[in-house]
C-alpha atoms as a PDB file:
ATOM      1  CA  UNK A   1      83.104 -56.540 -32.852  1.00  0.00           C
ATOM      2  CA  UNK A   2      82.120 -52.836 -34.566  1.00  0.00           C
ATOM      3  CA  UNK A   3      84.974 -51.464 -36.381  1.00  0.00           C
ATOM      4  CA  UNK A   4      85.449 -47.651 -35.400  1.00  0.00           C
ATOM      5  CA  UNK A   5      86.923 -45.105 -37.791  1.00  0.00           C
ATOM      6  CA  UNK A   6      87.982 -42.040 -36.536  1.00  0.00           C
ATOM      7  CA  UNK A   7      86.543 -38.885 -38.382  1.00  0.00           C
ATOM      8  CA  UNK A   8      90.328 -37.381 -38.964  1.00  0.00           C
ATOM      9  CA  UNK A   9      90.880 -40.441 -41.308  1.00  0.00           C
ATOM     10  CA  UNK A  10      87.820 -40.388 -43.386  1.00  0.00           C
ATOM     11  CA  UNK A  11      87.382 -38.166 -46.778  1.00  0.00           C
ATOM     12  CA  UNK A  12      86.124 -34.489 -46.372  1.00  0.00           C
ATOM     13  CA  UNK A  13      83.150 -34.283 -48.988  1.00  0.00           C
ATOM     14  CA  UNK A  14      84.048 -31.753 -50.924  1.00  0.00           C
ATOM     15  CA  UNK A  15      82.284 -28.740 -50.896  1.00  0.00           C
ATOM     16  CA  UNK A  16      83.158 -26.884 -54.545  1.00  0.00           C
ATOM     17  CA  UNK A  17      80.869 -27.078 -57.349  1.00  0.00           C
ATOM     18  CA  UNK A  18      83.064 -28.966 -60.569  1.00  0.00           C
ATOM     19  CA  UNK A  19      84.902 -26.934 -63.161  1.00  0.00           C
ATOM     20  CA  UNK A  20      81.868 -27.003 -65.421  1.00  0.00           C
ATOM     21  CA  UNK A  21      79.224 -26.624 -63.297  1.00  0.00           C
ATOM     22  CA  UNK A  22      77.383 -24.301 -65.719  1.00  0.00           C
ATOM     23  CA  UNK A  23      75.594 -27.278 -67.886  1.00  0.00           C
ATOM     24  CA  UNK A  24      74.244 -29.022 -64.781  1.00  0.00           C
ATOM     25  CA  UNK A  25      72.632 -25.850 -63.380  1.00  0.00           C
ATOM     26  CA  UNK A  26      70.927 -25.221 -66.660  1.00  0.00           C
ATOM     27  CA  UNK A  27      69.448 -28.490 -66.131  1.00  0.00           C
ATOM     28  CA  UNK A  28      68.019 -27.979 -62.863  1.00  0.00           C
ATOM     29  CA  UNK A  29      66.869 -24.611 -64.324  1.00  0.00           C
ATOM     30  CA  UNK A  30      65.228 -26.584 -67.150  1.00  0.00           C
ATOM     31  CA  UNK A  31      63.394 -29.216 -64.701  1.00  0.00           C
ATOM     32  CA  UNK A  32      62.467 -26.159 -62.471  1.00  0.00           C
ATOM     33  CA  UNK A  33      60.559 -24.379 -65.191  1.00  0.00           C
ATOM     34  CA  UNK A  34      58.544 -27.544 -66.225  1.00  0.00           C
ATOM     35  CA  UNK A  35      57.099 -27.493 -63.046  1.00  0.00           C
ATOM     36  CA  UNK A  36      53.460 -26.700 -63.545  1.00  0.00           C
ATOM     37  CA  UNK A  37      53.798 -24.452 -60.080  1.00  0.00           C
ATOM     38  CA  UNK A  38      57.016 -22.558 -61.696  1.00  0.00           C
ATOM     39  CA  UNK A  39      54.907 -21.102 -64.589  1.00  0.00           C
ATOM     40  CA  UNK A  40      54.524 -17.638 -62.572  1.00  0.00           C
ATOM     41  CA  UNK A  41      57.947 -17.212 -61.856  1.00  0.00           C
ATOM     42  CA  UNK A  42      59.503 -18.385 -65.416  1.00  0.00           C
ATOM     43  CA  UNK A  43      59.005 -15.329 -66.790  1.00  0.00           C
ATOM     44  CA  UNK A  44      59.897 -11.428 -65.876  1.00  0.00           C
ATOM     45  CA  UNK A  45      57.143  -9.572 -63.746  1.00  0.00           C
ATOM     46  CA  UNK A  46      55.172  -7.105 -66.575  1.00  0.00           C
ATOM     47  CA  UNK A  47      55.821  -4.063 -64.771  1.00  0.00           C
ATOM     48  CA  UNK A  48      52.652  -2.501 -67.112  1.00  0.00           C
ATOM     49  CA  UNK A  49      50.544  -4.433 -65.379  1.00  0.00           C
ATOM     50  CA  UNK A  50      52.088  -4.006 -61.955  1.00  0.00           C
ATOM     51  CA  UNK A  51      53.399  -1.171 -61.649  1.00  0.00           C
ATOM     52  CA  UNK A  52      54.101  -1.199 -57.911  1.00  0.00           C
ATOM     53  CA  UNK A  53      56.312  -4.264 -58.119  1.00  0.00           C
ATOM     54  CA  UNK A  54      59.821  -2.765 -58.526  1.00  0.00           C
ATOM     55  CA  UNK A  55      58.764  -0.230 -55.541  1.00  0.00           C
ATOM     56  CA  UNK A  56      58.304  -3.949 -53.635  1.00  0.00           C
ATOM     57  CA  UNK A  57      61.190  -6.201 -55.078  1.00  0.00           C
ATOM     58  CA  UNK A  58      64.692  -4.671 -54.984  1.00  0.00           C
ATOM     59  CA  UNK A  59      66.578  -7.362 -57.240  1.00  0.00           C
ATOM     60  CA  UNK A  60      63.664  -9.038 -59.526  1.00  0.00           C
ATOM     61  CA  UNK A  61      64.891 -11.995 -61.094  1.00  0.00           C
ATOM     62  CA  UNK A  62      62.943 -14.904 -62.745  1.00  0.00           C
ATOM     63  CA  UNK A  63      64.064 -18.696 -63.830  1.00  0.00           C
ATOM     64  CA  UNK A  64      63.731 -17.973 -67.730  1.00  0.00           C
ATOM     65  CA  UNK A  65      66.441 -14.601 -67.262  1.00  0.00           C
ATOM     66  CA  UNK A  66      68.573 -17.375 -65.022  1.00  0.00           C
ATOM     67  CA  UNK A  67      68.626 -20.036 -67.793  1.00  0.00           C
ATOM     68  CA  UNK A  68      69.579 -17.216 -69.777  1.00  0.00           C
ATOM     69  CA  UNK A  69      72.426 -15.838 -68.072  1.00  0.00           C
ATOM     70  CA  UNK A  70      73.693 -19.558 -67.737  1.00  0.00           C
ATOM     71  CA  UNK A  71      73.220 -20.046 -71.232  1.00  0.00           C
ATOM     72  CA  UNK A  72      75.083 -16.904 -71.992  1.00  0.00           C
ATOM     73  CA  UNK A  73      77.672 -17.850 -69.216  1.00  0.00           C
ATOM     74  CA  UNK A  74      77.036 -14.616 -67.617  1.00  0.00           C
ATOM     75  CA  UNK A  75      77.661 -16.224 -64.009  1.00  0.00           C
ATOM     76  CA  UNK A  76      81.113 -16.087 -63.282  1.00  0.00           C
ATOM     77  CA  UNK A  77      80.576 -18.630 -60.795  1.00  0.00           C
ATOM     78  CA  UNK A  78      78.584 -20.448 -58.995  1.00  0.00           C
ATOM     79  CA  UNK A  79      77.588 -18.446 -55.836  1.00  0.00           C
ATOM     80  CA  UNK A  80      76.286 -15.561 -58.299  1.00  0.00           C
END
């Protein structure tokens, strides 16, 4: 005979990052950038050498300036 729980009485997953959620995002920032495909975007766009870029990208942001904010806890939480 199944066994039927109804949803009221089971756990809500919880949705909000842990208290020090900083470390495991430079982590995934870390793997990210060892990705042989995340090369290009590890770094700023040089600007010298394309100069149209900011005209393109309104908010330019690359993994290396991420993993440096994080570092620098510059994030004052998680949905920045």
């Amino acid at each position: 005979k199944a066994t039927h729980v109804k949803a009221s009485h089971m756990a809500e997953p919880s949705h909000s990052p842990p208290e020090n959620w900083t470390p495991a995002c430079v982590r995934v920032m870390n793997e990210l950038m060892a990705v042989r495909e995340a090369v290009p975007f590890n770094t700023p766009v040089d600007v010298q050498r394309y100069p149209t870029y900011p005209d393109i990208v309104d908010m330019p942001i690359d993994f290396g300036t991420i993993r440096h904010k994080l570092c620098d806890k510059s994030y004052e939480d998680i949905e920045q």
